[in-house]
C-alpha atoms as a PDB file:
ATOM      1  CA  UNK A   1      96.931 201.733 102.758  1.00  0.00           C
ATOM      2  CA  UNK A   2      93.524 202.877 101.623  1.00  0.00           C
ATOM      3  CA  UNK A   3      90.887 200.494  99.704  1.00  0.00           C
ATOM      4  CA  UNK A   4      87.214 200.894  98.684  1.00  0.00           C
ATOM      5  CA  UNK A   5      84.839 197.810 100.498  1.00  0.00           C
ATOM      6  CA  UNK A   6      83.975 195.664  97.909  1.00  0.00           C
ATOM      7  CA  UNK A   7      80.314 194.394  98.155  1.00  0.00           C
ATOM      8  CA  UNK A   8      81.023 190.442  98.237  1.00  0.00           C
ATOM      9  CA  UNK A   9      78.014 189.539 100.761  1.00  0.00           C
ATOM     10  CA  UNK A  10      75.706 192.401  99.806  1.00  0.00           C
ATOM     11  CA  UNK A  11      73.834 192.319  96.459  1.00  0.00           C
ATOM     12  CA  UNK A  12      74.763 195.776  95.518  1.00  0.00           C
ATOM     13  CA  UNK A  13      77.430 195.253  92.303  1.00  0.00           C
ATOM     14  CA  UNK A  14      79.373 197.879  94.533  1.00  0.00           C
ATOM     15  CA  UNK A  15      79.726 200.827  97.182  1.00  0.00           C
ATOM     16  CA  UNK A  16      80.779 203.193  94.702  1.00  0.00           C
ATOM     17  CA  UNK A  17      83.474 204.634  97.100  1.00  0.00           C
ATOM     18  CA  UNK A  18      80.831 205.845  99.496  1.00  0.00           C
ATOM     19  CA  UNK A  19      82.932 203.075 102.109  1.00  0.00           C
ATOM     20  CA  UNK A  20      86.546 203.275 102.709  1.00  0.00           C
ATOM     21  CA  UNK A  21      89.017 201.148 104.493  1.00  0.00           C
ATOM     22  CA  UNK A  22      92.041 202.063 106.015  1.00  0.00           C
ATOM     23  CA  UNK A  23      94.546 199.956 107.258  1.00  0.00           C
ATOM     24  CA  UNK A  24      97.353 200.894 109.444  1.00  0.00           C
ATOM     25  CA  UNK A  25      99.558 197.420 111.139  1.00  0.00           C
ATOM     26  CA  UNK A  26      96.816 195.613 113.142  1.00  0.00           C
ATOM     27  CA  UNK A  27      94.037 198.451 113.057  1.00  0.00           C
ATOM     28  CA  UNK A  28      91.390 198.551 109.980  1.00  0.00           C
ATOM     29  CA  UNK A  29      89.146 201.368 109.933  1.00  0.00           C
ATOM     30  CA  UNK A  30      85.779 201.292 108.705  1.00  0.00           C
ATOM     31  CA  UNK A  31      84.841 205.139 107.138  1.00  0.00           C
ATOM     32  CA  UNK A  32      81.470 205.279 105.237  1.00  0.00           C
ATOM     33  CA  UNK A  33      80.240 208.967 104.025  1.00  0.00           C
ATOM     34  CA  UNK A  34      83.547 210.458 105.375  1.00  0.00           C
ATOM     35  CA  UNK A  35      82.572 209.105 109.047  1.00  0.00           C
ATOM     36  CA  UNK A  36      84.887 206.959 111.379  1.00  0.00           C
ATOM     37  CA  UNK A  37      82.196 204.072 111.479  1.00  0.00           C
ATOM     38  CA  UNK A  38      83.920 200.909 112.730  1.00  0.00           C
ATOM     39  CA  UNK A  39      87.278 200.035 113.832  1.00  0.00           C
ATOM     40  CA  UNK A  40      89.187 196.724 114.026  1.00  0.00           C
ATOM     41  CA  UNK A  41      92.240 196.338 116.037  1.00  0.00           C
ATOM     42  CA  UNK A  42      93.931 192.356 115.939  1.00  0.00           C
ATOM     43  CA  UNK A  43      90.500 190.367 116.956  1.00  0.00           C
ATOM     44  CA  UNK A  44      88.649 192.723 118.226  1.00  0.00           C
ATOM     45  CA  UNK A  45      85.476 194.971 116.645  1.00  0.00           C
ATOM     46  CA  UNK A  46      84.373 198.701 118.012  1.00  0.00           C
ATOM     47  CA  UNK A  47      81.328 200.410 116.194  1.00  0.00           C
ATOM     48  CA  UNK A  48      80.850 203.628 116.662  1.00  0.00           C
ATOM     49  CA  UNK A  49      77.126 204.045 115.285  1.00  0.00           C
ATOM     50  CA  UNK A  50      75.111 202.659 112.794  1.00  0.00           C
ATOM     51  CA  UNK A  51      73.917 205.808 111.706  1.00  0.00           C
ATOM     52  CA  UNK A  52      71.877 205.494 108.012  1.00  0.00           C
ATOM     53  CA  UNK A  53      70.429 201.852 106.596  1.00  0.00           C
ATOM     54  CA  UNK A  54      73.463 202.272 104.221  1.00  0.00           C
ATOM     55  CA  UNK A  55      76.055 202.804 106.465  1.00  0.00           C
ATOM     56  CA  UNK A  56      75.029 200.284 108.366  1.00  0.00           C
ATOM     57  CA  UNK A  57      74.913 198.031 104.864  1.00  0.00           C
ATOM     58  CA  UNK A  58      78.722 199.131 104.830  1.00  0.00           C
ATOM     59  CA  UNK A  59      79.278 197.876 108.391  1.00  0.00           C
ATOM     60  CA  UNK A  60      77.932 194.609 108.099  1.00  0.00           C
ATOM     61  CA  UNK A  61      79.492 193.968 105.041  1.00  0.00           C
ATOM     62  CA  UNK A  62      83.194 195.068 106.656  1.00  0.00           C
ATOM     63  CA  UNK A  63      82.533 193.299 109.474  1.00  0.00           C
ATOM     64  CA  UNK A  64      81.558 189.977 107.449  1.00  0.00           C
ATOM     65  CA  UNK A  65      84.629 190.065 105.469  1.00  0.00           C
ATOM     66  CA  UNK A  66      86.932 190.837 109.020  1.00  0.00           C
ATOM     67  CA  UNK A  67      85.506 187.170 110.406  1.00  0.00           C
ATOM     68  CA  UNK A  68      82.739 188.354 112.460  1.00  0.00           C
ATOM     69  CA  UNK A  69      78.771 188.139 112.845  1.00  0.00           C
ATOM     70  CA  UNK A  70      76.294 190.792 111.208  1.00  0.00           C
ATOM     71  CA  UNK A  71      73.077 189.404 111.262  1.00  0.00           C
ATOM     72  CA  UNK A  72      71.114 192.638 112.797  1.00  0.00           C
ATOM     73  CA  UNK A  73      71.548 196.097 113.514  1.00  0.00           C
ATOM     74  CA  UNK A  74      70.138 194.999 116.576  1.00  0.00           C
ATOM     75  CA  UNK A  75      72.867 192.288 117.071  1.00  0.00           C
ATOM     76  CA  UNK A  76      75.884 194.660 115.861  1.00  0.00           C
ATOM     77  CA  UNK A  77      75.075 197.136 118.400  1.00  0.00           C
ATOM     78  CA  UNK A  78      74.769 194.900 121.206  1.00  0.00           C
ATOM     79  CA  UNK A  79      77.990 193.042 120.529  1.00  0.00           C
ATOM     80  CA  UNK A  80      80.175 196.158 119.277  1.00  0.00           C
ATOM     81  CA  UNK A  81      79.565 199.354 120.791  1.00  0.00           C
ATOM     82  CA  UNK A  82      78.178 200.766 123.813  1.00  0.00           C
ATOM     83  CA  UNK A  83      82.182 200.571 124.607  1.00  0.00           C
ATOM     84  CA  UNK A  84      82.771 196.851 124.756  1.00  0.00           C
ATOM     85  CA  UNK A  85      85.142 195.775 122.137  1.00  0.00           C
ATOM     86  CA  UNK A  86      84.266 191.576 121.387  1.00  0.00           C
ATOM     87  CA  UNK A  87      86.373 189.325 119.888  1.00  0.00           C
ATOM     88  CA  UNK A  88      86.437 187.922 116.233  1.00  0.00           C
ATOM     89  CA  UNK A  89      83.641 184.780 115.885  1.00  0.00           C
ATOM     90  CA  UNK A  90      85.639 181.852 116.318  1.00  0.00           C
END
């Protein structure tokens, strides 16, 4: 199943299909601008680059609405890439 990321926690009134989840059993992909961004698999978060200030708008929303913390790009890189996967806040 495919789904546009609705913008509940950003202030935009929407993405306008520019961020695009896809979800396949346990794993929810993250694809903003036709780019594997972010990847969820059961309680655990990969990011594979923040890239633009919007794509990174799209990441923090997806991760926000998956359960975990996006306070700073800062913060989102050290927790979910570099190739450590983290688990879900609790």
């Amino acid at each position: 199943m495919i789904y546009e990321l609705s913008a509940i926690n950003d202030g935009r009134a929407s993405f306008y299909k520019k961020a695009m989840v896809e979800v396949n059993n346990d794993t929810k992909t993250l694809t903003s601008y036709s780019t594997k961004v972010a990847e969820i698999v059961g309680n655990t978060c990969k990011v594979f680059g923040t890239y633009s200030a919007t794509t990174l708008r799209h990441i923090k929303e997806f991760l926000l609405q998956n359960g975990f913390n996006a306070d700073t790009k800062a913060q989102i890189e050290k927790d979910y890439m570099w190739g450590i996967k983290w688990a879900k806040k609790t």
